[in-house]
N, C-alpha and C. Protein backbone atom coordinates (compact mmCIF):
# COMPACT_ATOMS: atom_id res chain seq x y z
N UNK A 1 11.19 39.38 21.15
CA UNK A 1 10.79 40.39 20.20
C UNK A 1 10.03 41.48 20.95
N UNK A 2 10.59 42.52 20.75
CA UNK A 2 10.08 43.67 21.67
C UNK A 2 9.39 44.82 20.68
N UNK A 3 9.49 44.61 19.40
CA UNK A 3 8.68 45.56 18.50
C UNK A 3 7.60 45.06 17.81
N UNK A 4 6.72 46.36 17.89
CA UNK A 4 5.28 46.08 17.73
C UNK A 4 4.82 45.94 15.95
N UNK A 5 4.56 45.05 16.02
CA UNK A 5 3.67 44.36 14.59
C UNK A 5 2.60 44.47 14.03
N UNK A 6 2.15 44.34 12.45
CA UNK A 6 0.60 44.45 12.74
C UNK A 6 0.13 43.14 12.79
N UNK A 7 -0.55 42.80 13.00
CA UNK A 7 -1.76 41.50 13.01
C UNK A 7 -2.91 41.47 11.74
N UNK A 8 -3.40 40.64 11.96
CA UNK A 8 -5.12 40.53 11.42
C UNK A 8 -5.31 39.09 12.20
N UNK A 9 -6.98 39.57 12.40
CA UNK A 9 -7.57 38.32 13.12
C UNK A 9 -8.91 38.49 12.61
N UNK A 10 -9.69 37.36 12.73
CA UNK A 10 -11.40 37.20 12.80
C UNK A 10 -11.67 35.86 13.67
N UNK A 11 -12.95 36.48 13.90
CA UNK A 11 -13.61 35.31 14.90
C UNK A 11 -14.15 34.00 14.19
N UNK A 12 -13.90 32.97 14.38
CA UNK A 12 -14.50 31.63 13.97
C UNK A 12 -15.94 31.53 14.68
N UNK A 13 -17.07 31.04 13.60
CA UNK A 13 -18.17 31.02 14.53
C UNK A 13 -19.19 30.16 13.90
N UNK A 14 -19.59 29.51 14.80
CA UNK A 14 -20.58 28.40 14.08
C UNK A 14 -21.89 28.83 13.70
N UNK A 15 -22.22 28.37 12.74
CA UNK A 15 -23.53 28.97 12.34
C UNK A 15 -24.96 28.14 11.93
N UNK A 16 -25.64 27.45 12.75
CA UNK A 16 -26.10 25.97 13.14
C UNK A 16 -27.26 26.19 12.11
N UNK A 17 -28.11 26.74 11.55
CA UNK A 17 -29.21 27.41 10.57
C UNK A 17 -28.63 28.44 10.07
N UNK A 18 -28.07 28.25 9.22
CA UNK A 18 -27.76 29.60 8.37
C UNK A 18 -28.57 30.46 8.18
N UNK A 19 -29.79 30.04 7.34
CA UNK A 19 -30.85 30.85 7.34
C UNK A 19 -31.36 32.06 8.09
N UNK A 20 -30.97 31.24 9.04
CA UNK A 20 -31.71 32.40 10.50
C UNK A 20 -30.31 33.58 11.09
N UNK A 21 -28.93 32.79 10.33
CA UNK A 21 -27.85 34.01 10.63
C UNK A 21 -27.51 34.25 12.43
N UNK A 22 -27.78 33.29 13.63
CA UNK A 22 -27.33 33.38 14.49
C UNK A 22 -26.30 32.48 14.78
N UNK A 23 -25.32 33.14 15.42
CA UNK A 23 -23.90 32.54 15.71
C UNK A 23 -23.19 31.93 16.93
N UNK A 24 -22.70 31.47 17.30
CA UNK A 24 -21.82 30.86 18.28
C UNK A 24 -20.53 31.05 17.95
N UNK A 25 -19.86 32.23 18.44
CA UNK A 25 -18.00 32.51 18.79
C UNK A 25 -17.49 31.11 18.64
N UNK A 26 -16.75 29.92 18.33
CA UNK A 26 -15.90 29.52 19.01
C UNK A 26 -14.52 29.22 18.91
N UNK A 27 -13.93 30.39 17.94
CA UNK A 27 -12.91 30.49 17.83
C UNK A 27 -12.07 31.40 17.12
N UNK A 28 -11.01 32.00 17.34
CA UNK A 28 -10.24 33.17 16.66
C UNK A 28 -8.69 32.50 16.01
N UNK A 29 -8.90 33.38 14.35
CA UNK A 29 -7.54 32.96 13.84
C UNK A 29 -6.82 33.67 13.87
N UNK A 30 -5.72 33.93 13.95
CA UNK A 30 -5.16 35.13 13.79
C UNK A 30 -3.75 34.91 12.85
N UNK A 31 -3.27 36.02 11.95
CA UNK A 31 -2.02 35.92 11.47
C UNK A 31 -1.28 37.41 11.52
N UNK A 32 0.35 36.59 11.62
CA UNK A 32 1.12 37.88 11.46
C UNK A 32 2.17 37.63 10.87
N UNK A 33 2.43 38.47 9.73
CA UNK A 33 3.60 38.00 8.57
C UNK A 33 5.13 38.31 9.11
N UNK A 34 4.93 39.25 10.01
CA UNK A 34 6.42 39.55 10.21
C UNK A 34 6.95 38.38 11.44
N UNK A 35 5.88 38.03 12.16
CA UNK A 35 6.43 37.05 12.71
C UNK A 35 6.24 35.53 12.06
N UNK A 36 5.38 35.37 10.98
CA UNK A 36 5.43 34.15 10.22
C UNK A 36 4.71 33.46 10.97
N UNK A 37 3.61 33.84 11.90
CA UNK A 37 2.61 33.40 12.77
C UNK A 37 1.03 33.09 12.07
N UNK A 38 0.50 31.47 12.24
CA UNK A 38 -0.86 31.91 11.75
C UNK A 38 -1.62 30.71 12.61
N UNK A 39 -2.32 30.83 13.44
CA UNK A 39 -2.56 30.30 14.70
C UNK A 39 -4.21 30.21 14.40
N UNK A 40 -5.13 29.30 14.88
CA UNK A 40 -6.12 29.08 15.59
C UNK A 40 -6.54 28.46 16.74
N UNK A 41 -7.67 28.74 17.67
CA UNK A 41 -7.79 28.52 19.14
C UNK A 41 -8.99 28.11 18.79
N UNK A 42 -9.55 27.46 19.21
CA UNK A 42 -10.88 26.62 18.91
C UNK A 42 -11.59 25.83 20.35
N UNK A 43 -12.99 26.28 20.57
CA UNK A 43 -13.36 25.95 21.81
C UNK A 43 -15.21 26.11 21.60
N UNK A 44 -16.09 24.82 20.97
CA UNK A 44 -16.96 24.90 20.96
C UNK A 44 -17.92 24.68 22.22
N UNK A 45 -18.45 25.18 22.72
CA UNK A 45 -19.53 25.96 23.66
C UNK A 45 -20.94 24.67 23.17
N UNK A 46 -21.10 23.27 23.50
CA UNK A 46 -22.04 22.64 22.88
C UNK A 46 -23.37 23.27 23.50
N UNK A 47 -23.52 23.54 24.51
CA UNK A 47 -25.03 24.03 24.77
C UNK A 47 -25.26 25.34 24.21
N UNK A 48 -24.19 26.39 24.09
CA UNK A 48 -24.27 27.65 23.25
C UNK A 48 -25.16 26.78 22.05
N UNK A 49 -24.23 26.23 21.12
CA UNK A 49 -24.65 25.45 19.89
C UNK A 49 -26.12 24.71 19.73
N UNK A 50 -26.70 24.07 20.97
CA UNK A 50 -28.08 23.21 21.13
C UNK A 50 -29.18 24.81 21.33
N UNK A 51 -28.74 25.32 22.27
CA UNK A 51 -29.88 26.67 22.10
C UNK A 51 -30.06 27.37 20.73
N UNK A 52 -29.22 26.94 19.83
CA UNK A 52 -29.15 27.93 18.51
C UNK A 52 -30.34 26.83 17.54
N UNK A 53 -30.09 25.79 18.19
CA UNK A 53 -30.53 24.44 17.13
C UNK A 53 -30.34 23.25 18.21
N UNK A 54 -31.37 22.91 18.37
CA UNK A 54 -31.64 21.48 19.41
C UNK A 54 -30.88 20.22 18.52
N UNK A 55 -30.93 19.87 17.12
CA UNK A 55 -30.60 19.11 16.84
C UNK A 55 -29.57 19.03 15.61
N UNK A 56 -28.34 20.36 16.51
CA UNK A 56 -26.92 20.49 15.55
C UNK A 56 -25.87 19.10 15.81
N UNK A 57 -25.47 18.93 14.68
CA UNK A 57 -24.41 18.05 14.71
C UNK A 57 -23.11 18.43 14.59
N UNK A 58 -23.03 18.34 16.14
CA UNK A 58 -21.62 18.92 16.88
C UNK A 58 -20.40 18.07 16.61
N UNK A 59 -20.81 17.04 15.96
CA UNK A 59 -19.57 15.95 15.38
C UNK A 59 -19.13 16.01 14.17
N UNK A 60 -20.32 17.00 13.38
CA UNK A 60 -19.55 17.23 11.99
C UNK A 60 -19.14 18.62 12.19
N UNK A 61 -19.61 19.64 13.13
CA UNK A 61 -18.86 20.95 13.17
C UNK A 61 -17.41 21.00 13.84
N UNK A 62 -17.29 19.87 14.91
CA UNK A 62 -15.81 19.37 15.32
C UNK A 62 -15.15 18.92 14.38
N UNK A 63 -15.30 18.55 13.32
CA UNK A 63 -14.69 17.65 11.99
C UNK A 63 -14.40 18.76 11.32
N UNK A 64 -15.10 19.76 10.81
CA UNK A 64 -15.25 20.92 10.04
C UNK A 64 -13.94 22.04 10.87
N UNK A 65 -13.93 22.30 11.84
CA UNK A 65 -12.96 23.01 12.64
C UNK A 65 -11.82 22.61 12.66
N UNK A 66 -11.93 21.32 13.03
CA UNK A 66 -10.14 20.01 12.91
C UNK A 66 -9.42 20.67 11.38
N UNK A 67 -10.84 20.49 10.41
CA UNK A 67 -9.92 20.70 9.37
C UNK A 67 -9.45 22.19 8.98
N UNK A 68 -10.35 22.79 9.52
CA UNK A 68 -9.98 24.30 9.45
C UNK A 68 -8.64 24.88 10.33
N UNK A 69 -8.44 23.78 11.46
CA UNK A 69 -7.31 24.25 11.81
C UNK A 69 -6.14 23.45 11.43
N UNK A 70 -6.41 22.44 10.95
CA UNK A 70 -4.98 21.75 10.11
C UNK A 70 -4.67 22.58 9.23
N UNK A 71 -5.56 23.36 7.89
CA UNK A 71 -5.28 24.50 7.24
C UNK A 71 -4.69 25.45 7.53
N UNK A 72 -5.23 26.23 8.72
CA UNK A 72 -4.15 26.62 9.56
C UNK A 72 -3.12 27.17 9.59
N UNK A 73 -2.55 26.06 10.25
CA UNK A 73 -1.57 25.37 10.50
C UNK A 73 -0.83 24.96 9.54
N UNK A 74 -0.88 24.98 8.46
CA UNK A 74 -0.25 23.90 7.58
C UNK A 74 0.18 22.87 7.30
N UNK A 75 -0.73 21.70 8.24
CA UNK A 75 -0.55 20.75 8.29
C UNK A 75 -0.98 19.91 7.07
N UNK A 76 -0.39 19.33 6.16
CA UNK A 76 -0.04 19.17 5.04
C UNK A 76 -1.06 17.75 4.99
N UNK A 77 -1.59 17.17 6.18
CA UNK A 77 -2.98 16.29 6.03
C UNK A 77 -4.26 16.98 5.60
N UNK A 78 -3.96 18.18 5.37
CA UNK A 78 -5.22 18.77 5.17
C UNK A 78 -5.29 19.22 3.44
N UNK A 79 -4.04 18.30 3.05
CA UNK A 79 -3.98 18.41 1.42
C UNK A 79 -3.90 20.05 0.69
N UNK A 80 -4.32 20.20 -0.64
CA UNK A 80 -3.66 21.07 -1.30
C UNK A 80 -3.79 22.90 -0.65
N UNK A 81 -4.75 22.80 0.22
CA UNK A 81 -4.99 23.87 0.77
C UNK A 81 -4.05 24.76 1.70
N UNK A 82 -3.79 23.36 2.80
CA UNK A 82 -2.61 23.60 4.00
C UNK A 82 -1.07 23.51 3.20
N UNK A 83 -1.13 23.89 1.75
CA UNK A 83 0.53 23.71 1.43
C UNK A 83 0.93 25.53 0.48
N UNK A 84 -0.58 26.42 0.70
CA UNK A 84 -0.54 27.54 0.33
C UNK A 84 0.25 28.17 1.49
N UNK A 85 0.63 29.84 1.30
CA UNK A 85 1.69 30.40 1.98
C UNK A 85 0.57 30.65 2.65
N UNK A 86 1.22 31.02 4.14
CA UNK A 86 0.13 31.30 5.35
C UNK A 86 -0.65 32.85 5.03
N UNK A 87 -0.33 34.03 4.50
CA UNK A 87 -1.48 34.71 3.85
C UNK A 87 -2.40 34.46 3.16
N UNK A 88 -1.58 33.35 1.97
CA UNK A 88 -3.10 32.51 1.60
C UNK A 88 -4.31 31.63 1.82
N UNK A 89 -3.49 30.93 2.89
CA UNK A 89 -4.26 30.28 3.79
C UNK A 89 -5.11 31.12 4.67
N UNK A 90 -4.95 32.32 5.30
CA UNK A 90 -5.69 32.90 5.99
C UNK A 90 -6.92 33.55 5.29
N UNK A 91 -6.14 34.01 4.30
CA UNK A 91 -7.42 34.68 3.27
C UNK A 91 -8.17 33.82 2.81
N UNK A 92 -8.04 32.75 2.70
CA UNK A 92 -8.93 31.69 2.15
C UNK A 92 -9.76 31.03 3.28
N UNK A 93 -9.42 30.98 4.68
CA UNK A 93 -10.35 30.45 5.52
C UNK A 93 -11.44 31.41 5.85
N UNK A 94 -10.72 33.06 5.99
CA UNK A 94 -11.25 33.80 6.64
C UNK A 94 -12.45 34.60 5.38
N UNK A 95 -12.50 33.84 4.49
CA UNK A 95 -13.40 34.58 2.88
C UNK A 95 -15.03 34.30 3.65
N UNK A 96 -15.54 35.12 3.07
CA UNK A 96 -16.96 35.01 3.66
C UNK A 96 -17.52 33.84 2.69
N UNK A 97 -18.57 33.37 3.55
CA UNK A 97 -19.27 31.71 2.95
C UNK A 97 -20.51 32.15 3.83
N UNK A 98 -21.37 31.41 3.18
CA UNK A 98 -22.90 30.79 4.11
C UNK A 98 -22.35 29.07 4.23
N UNK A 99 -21.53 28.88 5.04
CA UNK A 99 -21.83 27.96 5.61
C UNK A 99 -22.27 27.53 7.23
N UNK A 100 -22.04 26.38 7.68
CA UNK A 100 -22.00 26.60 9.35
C UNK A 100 -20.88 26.93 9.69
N UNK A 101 -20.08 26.80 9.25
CA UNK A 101 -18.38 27.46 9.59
C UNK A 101 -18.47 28.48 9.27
N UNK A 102 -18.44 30.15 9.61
CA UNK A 102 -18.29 31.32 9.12
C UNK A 102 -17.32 32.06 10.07
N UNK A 103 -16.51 33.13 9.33
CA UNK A 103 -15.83 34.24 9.94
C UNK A 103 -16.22 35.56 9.85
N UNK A 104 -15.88 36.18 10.90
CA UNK A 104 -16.18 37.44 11.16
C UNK A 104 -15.34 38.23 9.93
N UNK A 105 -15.81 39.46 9.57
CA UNK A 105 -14.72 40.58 8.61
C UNK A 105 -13.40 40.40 9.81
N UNK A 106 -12.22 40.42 8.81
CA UNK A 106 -11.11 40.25 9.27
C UNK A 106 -10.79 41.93 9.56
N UNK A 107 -9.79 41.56 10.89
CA UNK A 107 -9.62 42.96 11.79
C UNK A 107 -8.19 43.08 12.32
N UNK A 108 -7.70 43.99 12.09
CA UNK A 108 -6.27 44.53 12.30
C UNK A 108 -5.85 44.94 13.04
N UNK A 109 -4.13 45.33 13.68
CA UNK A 109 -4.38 45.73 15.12
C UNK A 109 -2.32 45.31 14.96
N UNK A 110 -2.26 45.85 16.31
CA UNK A 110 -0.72 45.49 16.44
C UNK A 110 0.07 44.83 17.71
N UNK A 111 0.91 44.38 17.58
CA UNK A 111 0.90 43.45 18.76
C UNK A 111 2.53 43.08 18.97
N UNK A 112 2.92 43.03 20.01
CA UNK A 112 4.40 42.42 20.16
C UNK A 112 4.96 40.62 20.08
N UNK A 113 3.39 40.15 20.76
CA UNK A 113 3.70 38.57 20.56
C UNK A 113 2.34 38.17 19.83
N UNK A 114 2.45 37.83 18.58
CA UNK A 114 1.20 37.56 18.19
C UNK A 114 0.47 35.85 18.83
N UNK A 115 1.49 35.20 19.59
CA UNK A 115 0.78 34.05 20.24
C UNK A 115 -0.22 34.86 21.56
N UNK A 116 0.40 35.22 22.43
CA UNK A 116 -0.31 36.38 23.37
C UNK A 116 -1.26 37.12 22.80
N UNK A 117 -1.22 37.40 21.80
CA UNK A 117 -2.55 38.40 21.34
C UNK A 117 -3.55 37.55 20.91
N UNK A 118 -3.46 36.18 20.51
CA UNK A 118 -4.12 35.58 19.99
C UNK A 118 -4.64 34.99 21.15
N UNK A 119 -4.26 34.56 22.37
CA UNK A 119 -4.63 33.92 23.81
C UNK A 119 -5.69 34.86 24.41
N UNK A 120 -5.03 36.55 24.37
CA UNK A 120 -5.82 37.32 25.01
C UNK A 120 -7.36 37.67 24.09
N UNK A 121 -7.42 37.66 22.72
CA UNK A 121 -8.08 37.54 22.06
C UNK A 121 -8.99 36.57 22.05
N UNK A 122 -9.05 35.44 22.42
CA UNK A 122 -9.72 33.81 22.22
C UNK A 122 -10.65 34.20 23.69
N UNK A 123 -9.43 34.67 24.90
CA UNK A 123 -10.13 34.67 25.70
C UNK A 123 -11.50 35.68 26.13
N UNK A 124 -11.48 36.55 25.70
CA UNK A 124 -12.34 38.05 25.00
C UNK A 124 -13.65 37.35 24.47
N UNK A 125 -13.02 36.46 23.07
CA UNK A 125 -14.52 37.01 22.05
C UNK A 125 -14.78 35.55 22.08
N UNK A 126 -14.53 34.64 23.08
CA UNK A 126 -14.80 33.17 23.13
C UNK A 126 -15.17 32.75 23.94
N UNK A 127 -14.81 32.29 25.35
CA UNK A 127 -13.96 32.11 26.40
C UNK A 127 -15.39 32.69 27.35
C-alpha cells in the first residue's frame, strides 16, 4: 500500500496517584479505518512507575493493560467490549477517565503503513 491514510493515535499512560495527575508514557494505540488497523504497543518503564509512587502495583497495572490490549485487539477473551467494531473500541479505550490507566486527547495524522507509524510512534513517546 503506497497511499497515504489518515490515522488517529493517543498515548497510553499510567497514572499511579491520580490525584497528583503525574504520568508514565507506556504505551500508544493507534487506529486506521482504511486499513482496518487498531494496534497497541505496551512497554511499562517499572522504575519510571516507583519514582511516581514507591508503592504502585505494577501487577495490577500489567493486568489492566493485558486487558486493554485484548480490547484492542479484539480478542474476544476480553468479552463484550473486544466484540465492538474497532472505531468503537478505540473510542471507548481512548475516552478520558481518572483512572490509573489514562489516554492522552486522541491525535491525527497520515500515514502509508499504519503498523510503521505505530512502531515509529511507540518508539518517540515511549521508548
Amino acid at each position: 500500500m503506497s497511499e497515504r491514510t489518515v490515522y488517529e493515535y493517543a498515548v497510553v499512560r499510567v497514572v499511579p496517584r491520580v490525584e497528583r495527575e503525574e504520568f508514565v508514557n507506556v504505551g500508544v494505540a493507534l487506529y486506521c479505518r482504511r486499513q482496518r488497523f487498531s494496534a497497541v504497543r505496551i512497554f511499562v518503564d517499572a522504575d519510571k512507575c516507583r519514582a511516581l509512587d514507591p508503592e504502585v502495583d505494577l501487577k495490577l497495572i500489567e493486568s489492566h493493560l493485558h486487558s486493554f490490549a485484548l480490547i484492542c485487539n479484539g480478542d474476544k477473551r476480553a468479552g463484550k467490549l473486544a466484540q465492538l467494531e474497532q472505531a468503537e473500541r478505540f473510542r471507548w479505550l481512548t475516552a478520558n477517565r481518572s483512572t490509573i490507566i489514562q489516554c492522552s486527547v486522541t491525535h491525527p495524522g497520515m500515514c502509508i503503513s499504519a503498523e510503521d507509524t505505530l512502531s515509529e510512534l511507540f518508539d518517540k513517546l515511549v521508548l
